[in-house]
Protein backbone atom coordinates (compact mmCIF):
# COMPACT_ATOMS: atom_id res chain seq x y z
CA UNK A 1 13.47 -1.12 7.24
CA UNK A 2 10.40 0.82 8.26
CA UNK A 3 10.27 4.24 9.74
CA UNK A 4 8.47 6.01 12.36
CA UNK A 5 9.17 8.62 15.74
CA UNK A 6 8.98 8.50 19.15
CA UNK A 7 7.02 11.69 20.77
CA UNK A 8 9.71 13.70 21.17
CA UNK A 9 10.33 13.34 17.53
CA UNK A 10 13.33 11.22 17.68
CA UNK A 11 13.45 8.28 15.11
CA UNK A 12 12.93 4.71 15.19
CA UNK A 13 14.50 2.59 12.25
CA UNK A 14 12.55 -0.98 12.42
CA UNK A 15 14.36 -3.70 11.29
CA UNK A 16 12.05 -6.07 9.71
CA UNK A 17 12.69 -9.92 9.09
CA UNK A 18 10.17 -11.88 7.75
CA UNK A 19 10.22 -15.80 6.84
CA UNK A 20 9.35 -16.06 3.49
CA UNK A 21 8.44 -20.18 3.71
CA UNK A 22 6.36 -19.83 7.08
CA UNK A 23 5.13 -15.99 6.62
CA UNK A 24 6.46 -15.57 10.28
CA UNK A 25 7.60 -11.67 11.31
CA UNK A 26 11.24 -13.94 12.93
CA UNK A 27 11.62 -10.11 14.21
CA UNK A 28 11.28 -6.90 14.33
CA UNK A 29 14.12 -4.86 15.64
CA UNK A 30 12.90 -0.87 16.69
CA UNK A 31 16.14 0.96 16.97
CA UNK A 32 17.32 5.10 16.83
CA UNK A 33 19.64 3.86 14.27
CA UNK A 34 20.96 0.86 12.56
CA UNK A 35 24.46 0.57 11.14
CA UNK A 36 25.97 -2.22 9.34
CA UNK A 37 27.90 -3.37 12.61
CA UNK A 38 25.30 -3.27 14.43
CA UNK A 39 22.66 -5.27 11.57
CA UNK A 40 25.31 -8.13 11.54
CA UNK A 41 24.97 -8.21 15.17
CA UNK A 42 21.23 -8.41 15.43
CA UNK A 43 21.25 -10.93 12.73
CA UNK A 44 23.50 -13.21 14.94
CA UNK A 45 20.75 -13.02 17.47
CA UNK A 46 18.51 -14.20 15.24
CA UNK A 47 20.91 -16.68 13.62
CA UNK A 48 21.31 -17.69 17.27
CA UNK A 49 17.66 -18.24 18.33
CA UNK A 50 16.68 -19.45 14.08
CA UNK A 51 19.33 -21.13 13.05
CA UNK A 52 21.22 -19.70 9.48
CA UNK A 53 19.27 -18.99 6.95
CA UNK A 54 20.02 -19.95 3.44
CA UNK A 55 19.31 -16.55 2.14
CA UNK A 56 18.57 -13.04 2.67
CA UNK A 57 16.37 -11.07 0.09
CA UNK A 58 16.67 -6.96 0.79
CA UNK A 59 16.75 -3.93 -1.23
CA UNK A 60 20.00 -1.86 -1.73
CA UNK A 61 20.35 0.20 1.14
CA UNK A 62 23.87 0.81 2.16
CA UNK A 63 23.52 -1.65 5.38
CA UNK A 64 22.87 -4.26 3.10
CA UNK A 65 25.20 -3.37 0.29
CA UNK A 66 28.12 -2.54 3.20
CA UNK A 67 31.08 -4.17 4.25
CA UNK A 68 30.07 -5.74 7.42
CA UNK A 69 27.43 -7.17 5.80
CA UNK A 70 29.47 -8.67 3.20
CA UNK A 71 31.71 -10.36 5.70
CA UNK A 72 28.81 -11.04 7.93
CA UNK A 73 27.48 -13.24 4.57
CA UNK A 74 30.55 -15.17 3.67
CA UNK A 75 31.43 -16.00 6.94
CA UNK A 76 27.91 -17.54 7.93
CA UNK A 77 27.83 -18.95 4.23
CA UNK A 78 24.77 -16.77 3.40
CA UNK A 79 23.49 -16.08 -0.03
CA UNK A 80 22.52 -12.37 -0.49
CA UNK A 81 19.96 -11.72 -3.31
CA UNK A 82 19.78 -7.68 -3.81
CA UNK A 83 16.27 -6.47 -5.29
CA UNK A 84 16.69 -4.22 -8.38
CA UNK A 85 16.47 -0.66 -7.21
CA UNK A 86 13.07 0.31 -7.66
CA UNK A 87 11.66 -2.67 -7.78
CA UNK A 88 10.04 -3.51 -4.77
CA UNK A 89 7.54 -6.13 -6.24
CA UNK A 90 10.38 -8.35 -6.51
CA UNK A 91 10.70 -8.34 -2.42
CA UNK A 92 6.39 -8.35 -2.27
CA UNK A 93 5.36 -10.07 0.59
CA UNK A 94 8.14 -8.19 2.86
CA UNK A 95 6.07 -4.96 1.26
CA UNK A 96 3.04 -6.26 1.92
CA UNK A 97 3.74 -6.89 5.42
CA UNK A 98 5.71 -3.68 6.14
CA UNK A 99 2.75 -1.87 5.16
CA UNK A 100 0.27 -3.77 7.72
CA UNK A 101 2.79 -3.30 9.96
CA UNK A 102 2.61 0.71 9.73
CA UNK A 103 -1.14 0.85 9.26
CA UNK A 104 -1.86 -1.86 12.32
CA UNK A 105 0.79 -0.77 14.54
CA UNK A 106 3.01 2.18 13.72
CA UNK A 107 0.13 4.13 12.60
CA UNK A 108 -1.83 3.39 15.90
CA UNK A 109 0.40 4.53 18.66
CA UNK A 110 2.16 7.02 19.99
CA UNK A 111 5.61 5.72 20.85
CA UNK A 112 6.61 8.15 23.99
CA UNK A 113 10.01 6.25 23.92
CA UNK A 114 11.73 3.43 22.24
CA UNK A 115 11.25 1.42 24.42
CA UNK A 116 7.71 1.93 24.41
CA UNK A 117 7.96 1.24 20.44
CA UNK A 118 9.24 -1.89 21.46
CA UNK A 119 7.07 -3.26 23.61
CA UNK A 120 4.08 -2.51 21.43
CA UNK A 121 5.89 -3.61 18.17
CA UNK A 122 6.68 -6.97 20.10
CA UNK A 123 3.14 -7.27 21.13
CA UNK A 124 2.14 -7.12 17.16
CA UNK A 125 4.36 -9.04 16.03
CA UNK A 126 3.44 -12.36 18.62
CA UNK A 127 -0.30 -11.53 17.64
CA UNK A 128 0.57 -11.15 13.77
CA UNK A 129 2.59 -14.59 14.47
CA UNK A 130 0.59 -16.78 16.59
CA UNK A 131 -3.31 -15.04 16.36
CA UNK A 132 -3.77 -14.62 12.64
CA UNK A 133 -4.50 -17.69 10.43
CA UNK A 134 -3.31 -17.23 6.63
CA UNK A 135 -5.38 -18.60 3.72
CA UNK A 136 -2.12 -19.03 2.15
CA UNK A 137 -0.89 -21.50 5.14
CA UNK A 138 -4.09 -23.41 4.43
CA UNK A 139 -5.82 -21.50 7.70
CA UNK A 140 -2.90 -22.24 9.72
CA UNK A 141 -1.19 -19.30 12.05
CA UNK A 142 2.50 -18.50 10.45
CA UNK A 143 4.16 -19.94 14.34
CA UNK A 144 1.86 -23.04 14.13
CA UNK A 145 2.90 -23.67 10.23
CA UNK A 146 6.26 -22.87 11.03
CA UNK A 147 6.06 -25.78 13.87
CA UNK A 148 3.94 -28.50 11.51
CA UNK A 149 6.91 -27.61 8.85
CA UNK A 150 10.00 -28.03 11.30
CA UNK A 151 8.19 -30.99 12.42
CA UNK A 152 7.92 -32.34 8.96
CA UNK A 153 11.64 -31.99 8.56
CA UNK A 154 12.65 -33.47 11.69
CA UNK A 155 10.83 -36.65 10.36
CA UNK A 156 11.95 -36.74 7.32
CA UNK A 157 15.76 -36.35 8.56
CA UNK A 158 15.18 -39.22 10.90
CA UNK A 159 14.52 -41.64 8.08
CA UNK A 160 17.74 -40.96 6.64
């Protein structure tokens, strides 16, 4: 999660999912607050739009660590690998990009609602996504490597 406020000094909790394979931001979810109930819900829309991931890396916090979540995992057959507490180098690249996130986005506007935080965040996010080639995708943008991979696999499952 990454924090910020609207004007009136309200907060925003940002729910942050990042593809670790494709370096795509899959979403990011501006809300007052996020409960466990209401993380497993968000994460079927994703599962919904994605497909199911394999696993979910996150740090300890009690949405993660909760019993929604728990259920949420078995039931969609989801591995859940916990970081050590205080070590956020073992979740890097999520660090990484939560911190452009803040200094590119959260840092340059003043949300005067949430659902002006979500517009904006949305409009990063697409640009971060389909705008910004990676030297680590071999120059590619993360949507365009994440198409050339799904691609790849669609091939490769047809010559089964």
């Amino acid at each position: 999660f990454v924090f910020d406020r609207v004007a009136g000094g309200r907060s925003i909790k940002c729910l942050v999912i990042v593809d670790d394979a494709t370096h795509e931001a899959v979403a990011i979810v501006p809300e007052h607050s996020i409960g466990g109930e209401h993380l497993t819900r968000l994460l079927d829309q994703v599962r919904a739009q994605r497909g199911k991931p394999a696993i979910i890396r996150s740090d300890n916090g009690k949405e993660f660590t909760g019993k929604a979540m728990l259920n949420w995992a078995y039931r969609n057959e989801v591995a859940l690998k916990l970081i050590e507490p205080g070590k956020p180098n073992q979740n890097a690249y999520v660090e990484s990009f939560n911190g452009r996130l803040r200094d590119e986005c959260l840092n340059e506007h003043w949300f005067v609602s949430l659902a002006h935080a979500k517009v904006e965040i949305e409009r990063w996010r697409r640009e971060y996504n389909e705008e910004r080639p990676k030297k680590s995708l071999g120059g590619l943008t993360p949507a365009f490597y994440a198409e050339q991979l799904a691609a790849k696999a669609l091939t490769m499952n047809a010559g089964l």
